[in-house]
Every structure is written in C-alpha cells, then in structure tokens.
C-alpha atoms as a PDB file:
ATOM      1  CA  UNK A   1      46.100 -17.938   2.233  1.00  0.00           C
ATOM      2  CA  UNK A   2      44.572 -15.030   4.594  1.00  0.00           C
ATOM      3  CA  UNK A   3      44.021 -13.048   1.378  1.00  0.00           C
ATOM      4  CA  UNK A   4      42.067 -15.884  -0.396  1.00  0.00           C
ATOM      5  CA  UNK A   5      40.101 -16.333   2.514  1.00  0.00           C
ATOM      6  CA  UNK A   6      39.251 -12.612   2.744  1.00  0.00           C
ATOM      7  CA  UNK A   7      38.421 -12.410  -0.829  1.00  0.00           C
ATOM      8  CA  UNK A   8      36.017 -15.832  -0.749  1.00  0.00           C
ATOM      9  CA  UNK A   9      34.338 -14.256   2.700  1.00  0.00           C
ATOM     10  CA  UNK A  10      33.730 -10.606   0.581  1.00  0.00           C
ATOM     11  CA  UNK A  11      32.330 -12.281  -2.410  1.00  0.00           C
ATOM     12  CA  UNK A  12      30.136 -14.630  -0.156  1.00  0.00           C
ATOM     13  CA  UNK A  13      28.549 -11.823   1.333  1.00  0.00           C
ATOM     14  CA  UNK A  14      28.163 -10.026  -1.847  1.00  0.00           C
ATOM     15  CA  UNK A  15      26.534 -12.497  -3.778  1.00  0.00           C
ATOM     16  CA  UNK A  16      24.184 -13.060  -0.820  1.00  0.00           C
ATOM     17  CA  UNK A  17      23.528  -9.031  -0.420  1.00  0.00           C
ATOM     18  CA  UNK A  18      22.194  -9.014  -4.368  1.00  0.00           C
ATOM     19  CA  UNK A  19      19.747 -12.229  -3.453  1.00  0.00           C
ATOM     20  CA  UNK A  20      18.473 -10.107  -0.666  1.00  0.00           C
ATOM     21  CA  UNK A  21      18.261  -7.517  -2.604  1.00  0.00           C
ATOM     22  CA  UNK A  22      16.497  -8.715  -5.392  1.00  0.00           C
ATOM     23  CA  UNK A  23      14.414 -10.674  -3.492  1.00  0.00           C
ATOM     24  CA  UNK A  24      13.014  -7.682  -1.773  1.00  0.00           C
ATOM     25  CA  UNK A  25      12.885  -6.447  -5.263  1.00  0.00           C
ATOM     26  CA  UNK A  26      15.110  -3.755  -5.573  1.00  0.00           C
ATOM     27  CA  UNK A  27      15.849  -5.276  -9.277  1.00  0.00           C
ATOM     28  CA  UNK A  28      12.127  -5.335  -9.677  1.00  0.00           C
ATOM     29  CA  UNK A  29      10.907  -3.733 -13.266  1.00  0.00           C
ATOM     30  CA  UNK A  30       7.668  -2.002 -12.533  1.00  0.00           C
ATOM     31  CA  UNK A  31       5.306  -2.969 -15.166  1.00  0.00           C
ATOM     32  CA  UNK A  32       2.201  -0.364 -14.854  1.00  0.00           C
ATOM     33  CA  UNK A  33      -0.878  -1.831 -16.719  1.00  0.00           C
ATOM     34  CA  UNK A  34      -4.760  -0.332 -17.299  1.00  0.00           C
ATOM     35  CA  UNK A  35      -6.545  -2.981 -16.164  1.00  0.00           C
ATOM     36  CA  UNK A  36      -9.471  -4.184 -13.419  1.00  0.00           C
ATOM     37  CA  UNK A  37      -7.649  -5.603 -10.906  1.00  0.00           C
ATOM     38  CA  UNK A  38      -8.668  -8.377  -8.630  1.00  0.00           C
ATOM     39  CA  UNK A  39     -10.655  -7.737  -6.431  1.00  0.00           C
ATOM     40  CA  UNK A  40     -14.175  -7.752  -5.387  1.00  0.00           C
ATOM     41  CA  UNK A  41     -16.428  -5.370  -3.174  1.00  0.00           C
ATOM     42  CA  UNK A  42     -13.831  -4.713   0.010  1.00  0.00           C
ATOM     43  CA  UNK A  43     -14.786  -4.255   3.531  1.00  0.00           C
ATOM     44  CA  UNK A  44     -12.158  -2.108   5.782  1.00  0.00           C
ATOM     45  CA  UNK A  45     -11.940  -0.748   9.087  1.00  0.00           C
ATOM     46  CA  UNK A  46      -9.866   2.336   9.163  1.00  0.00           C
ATOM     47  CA  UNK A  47      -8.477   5.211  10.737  1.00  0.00           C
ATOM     48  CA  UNK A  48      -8.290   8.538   8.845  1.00  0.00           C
ATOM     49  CA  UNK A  49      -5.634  11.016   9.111  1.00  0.00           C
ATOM     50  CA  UNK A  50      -4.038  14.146   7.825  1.00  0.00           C
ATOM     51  CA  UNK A  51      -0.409  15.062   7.606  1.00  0.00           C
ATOM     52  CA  UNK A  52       2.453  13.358   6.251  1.00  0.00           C
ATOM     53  CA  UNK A  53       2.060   9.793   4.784  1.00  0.00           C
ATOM     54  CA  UNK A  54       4.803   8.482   6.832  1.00  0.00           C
ATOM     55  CA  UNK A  55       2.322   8.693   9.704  1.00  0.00           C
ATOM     56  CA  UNK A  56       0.525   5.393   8.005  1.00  0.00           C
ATOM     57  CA  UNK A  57       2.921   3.715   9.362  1.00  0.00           C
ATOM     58  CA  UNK A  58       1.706   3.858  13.008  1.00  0.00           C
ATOM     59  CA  UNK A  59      -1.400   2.854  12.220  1.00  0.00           C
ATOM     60  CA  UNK A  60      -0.577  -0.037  10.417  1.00  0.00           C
ATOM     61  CA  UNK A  61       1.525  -0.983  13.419  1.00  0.00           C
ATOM     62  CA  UNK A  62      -1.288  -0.503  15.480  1.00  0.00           C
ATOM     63  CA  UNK A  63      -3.931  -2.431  13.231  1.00  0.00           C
ATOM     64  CA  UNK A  64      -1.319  -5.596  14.047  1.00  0.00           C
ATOM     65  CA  UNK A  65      -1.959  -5.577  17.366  1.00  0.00           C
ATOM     66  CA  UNK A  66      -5.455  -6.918  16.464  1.00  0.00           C
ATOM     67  CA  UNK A  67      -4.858  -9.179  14.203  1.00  0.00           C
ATOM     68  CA  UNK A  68      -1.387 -10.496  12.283  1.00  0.00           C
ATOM     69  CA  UNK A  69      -3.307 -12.218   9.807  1.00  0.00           C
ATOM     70  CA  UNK A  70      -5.222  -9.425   8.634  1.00  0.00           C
ATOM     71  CA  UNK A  71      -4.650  -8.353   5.043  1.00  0.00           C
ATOM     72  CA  UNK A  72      -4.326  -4.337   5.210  1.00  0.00           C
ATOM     73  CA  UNK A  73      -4.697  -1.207   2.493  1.00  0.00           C
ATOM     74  CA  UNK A  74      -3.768   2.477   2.494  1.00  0.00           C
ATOM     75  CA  UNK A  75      -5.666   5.233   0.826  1.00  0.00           C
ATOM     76  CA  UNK A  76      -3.543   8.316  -0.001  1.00  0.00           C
ATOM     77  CA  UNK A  77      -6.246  11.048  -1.410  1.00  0.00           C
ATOM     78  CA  UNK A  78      -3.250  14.128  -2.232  1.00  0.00           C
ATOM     79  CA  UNK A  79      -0.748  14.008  -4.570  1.00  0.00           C
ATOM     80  CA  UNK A  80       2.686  14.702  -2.481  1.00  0.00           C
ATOM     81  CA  UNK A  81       4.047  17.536  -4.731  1.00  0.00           C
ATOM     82  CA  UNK A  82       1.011  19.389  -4.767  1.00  0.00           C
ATOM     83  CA  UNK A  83      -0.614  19.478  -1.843  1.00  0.00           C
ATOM     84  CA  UNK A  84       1.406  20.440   1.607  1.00  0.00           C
ATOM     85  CA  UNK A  85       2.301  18.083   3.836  1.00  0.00           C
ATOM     86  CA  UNK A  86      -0.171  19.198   6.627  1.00  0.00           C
ATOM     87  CA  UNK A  87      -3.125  18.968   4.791  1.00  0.00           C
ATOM     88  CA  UNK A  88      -2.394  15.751   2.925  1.00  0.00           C
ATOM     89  CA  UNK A  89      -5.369  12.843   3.879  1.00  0.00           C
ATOM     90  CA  UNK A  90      -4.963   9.281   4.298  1.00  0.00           C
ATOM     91  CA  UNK A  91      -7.141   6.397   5.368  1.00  0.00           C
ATOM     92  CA  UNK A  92      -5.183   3.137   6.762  1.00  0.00           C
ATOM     93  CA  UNK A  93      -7.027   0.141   7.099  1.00  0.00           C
ATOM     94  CA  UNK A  94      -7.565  -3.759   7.374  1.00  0.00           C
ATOM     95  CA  UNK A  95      -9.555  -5.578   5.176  1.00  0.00           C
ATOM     96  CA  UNK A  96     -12.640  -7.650   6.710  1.00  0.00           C
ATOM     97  CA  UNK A  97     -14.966 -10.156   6.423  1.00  0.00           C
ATOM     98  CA  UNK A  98     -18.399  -8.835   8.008  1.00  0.00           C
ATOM     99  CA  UNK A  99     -19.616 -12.306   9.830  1.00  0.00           C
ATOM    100  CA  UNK A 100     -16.029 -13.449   9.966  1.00  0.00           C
ATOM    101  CA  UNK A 101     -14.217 -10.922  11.857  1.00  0.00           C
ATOM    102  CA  UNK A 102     -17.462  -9.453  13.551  1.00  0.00           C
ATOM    103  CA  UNK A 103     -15.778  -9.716  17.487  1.00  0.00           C
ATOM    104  CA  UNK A 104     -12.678  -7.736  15.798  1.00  0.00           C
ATOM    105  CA  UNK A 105     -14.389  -5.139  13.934  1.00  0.00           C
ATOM    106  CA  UNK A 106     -16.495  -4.450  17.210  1.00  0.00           C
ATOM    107  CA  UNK A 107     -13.124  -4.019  19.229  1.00  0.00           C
ATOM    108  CA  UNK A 108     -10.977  -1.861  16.462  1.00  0.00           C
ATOM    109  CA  UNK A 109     -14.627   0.571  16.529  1.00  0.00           C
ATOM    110  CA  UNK A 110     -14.608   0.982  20.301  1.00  0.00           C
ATOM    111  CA  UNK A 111     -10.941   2.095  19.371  1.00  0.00           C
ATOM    112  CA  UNK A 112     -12.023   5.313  16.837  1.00  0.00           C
ATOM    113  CA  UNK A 113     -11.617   2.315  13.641  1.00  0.00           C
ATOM    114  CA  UNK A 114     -14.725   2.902  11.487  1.00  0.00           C
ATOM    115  CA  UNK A 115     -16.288   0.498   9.049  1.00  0.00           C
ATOM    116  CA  UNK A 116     -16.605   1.294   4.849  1.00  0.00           C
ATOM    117  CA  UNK A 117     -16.777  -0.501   1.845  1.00  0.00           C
ATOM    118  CA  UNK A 118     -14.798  -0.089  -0.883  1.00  0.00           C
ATOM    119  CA  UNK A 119     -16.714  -0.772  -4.559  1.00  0.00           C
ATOM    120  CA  UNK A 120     -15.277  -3.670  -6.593  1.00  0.00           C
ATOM    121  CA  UNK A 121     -12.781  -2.046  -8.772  1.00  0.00           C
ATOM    122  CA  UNK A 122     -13.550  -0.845 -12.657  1.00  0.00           C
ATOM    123  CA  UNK A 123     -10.524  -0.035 -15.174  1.00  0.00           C
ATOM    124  CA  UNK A 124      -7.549   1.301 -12.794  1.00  0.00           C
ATOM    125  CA  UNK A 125      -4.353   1.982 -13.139  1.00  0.00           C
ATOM    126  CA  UNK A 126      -2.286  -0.741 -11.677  1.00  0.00           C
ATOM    127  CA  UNK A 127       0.319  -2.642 -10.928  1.00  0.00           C
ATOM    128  CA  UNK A 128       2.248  -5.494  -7.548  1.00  0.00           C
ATOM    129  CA  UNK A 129       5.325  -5.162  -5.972  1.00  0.00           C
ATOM    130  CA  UNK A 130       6.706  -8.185  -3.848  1.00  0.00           C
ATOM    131  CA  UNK A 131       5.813  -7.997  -0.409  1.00  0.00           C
ATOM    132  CA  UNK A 132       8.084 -10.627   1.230  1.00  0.00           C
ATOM    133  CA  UNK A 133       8.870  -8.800   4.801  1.00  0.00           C
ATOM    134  CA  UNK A 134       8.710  -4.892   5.672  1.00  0.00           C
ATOM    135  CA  UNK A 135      11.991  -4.191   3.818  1.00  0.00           C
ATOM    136  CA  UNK A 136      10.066  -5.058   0.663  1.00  0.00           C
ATOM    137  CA  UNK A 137       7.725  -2.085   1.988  1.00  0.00           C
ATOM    138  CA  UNK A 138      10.072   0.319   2.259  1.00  0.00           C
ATOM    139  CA  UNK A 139      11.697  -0.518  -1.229  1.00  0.00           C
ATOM    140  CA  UNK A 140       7.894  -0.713  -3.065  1.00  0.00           C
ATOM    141  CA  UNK A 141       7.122   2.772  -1.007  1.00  0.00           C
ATOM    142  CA  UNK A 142      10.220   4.564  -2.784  1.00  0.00           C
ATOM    143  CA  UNK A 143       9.648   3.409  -6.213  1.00  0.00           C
ATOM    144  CA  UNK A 144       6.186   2.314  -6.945  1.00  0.00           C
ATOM    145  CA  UNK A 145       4.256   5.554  -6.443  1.00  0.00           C
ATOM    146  CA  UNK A 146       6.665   7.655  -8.274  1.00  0.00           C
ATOM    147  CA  UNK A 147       6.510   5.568 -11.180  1.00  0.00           C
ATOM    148  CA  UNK A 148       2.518   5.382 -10.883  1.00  0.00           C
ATOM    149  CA  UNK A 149       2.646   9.174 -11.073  1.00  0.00           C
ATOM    150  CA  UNK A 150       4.923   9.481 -13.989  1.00  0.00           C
ATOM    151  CA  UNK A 151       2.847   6.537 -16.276  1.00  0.00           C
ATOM    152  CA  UNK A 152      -0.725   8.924 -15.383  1.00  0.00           C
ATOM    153  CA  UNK A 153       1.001  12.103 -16.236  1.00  0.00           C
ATOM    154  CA  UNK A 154       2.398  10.680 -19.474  1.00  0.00           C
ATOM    155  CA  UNK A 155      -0.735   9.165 -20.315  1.00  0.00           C
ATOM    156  CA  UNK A 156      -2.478  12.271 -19.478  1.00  0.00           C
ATOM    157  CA  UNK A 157      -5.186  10.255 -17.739  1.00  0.00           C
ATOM    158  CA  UNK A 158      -6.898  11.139 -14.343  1.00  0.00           C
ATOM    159  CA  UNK A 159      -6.838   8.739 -11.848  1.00  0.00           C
ATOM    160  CA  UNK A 160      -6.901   8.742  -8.053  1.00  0.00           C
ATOM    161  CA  UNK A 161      -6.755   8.294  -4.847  1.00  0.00           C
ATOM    162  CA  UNK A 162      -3.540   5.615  -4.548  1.00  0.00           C
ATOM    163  CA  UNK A 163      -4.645   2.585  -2.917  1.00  0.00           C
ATOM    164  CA  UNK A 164      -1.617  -0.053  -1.668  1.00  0.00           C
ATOM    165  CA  UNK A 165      -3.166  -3.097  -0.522  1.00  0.00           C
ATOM    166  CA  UNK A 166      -0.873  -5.923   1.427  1.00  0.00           C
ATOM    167  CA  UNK A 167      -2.067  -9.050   0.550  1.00  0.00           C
ATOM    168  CA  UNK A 168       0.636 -11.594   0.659  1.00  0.00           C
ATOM    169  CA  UNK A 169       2.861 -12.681  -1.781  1.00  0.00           C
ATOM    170  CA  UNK A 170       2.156  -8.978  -3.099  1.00  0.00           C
ATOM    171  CA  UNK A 171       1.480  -5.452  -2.270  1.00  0.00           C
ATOM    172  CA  UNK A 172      -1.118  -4.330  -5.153  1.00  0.00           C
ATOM    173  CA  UNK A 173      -1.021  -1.073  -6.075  1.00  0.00           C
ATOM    174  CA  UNK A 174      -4.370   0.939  -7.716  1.00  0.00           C
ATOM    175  CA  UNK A 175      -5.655   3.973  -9.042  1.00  0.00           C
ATOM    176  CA  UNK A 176      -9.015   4.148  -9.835  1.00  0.00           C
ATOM    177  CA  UNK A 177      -9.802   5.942 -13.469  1.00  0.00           C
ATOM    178  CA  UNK A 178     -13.471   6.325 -12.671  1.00  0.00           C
ATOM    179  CA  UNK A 179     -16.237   6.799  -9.845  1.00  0.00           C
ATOM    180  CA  UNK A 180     -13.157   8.512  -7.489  1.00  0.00           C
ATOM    181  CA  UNK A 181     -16.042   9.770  -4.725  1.00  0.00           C
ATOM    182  CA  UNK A 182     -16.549   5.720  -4.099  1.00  0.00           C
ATOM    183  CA  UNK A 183     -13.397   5.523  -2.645  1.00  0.00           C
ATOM    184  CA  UNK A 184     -13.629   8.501  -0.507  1.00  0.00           C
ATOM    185  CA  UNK A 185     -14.087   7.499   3.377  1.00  0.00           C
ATOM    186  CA  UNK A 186     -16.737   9.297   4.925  1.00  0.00           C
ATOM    187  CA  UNK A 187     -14.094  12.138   6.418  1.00  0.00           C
ATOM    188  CA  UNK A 188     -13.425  13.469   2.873  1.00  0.00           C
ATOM    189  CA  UNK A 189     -16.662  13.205   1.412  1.00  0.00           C
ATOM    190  CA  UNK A 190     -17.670  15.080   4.045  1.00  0.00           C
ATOM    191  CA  UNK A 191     -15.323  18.349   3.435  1.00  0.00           C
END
C-alpha cells in the first residue's frame, strides 16, 4: 500500500513538472520567420551598457521599480562569439508612450535613462517565445538567440542588432535585415 502510494505521489509530481515545463516552453519549437513584425514606431527609455549581457538583467530589475506595467526591450549590438565579453554593448529599456508616461519618463531621465525612438520595423528576422513568468525568460534566453544565429548564418543573410521585447503573452524576438544604424542608441552611433 506504501509502495502504491509512493509511486501515485512520483508520477503526480512528474506529470505536473512536464506542464510546468512546457508551459514555460521548454517543449517550445522555435519557428524563425522573415517577416515585418508588429509593431509600430517605438518610444524607449534606456540605459546603455557594455560588458556581459547578463548585466541586462539589473537593469531590467531596476526599470520595475518604476513601473510593473511597463512593457520592456533589450538591444544586444555584438554577436557573443565574436566580440569579447568586455566590449560587448547593450541598451535595456521600457517602452513609452510620450504624453502618457510623461511624469515617468521625466523621473527614469533624472536617473541617467535617456529617451530614443526606435523606427517601425521593415522585413526582420523574427520570431515569440512565451513569456508567462521569469522562468520563461531564462528558458527563451538559452534557446532563442542561438537558434536566431544559426537560421541568419544558414541563410547567409545580415541582420542585426537582436532586439527581445517583453510584451505579455510573448517575448518577441527581432533582427532587423535593413537600415541597422536606426536602431543604434545614440552611445554607438556615436563611436
């Protein structure tokens, strides 16, 4: 009877371990597509950075403390098995309406945030990845931009910077296959 028991417990949390798991998407097939994807003109306010890309993660903590609601976007401008990890460039952001969140955009720029636009998006590479909690994150982080890498190589197709933009139910993932300098913040165009 203890044995049964043991066995119906194990197989309980098993079967409840895959739903997590594939509803994190783990499971997920990444279907990569040429395509304009859907969104318009994009306001952000951003912090640039160099080093490692696991540094984004502090500022998207910090970009939460202004808002919850806020629908948020990383720009990574160096392709990690190229360039070294110390000069890599990022720009981590929140994306903003310019009457709407006026108040907020003054307070994240008396904090070093800065204001761009990002042009409505032409043919990109592109693809979503469920964005349920910040375990989906994680999961989309380790597989999607490998797999974004390995479709432009094969297609032998330039495309860049990798943009990841969190708006719920989905984390959109794009690479731009023209007009690249429009999606440089002011700190690269500036080098």
């Amino acid at each position: 009877m203890m044995i049964t028991t043991v066995i119906a417990v194990i197989v309980l949390i098993s079967l409840v371990v895959l739903w997590l798991l594939k509803t994190l998407g783990v499971f997920k097939t990444i279907s990569i597509q040429i395509t304009q994807p859907p969104f318009k003109q994009l306001t952000i306010v951003y912090k640039f950075q160099r080093g490692s890309y696991s540094k984004a993660g502090d500022i998207f903590n910090d970009i939460a403390k202004y808002s919850s609601s806020l629908d948020k976007l990383g720009i990574y401008y160096d392709h990690p098995k190229v360039v070294p990890v110390e000069k890599r460039r990022f720009a981590v952001g929140a994306i903003v309406d310019e009457i709407k969140d006026r108040e907020l955009i003054e307070q994240m720029e008396k904090n070093n945030y800065k204001v761009f636009k990002l042009p409505e998006f032409d043919r990109s590479v592109y693809t979503v990845f469920p964005f349920k909690n910040i375990l989906s994150i994680f999961i989309a982080v380790m597989k999607v931009p490998y797999r974004l890498g390995d479709y432009i190589q094969a297609k032998k197709i330039e495309a860049h910077p990798f943009l990841e933009i969190y708006k719920r139910p989905l984390i959109h993932f794009v690479v731009p296959l023209s007009d690249f300098d429009a999606y440089n913040v002011p700190e690269i165009s500036n080098e």
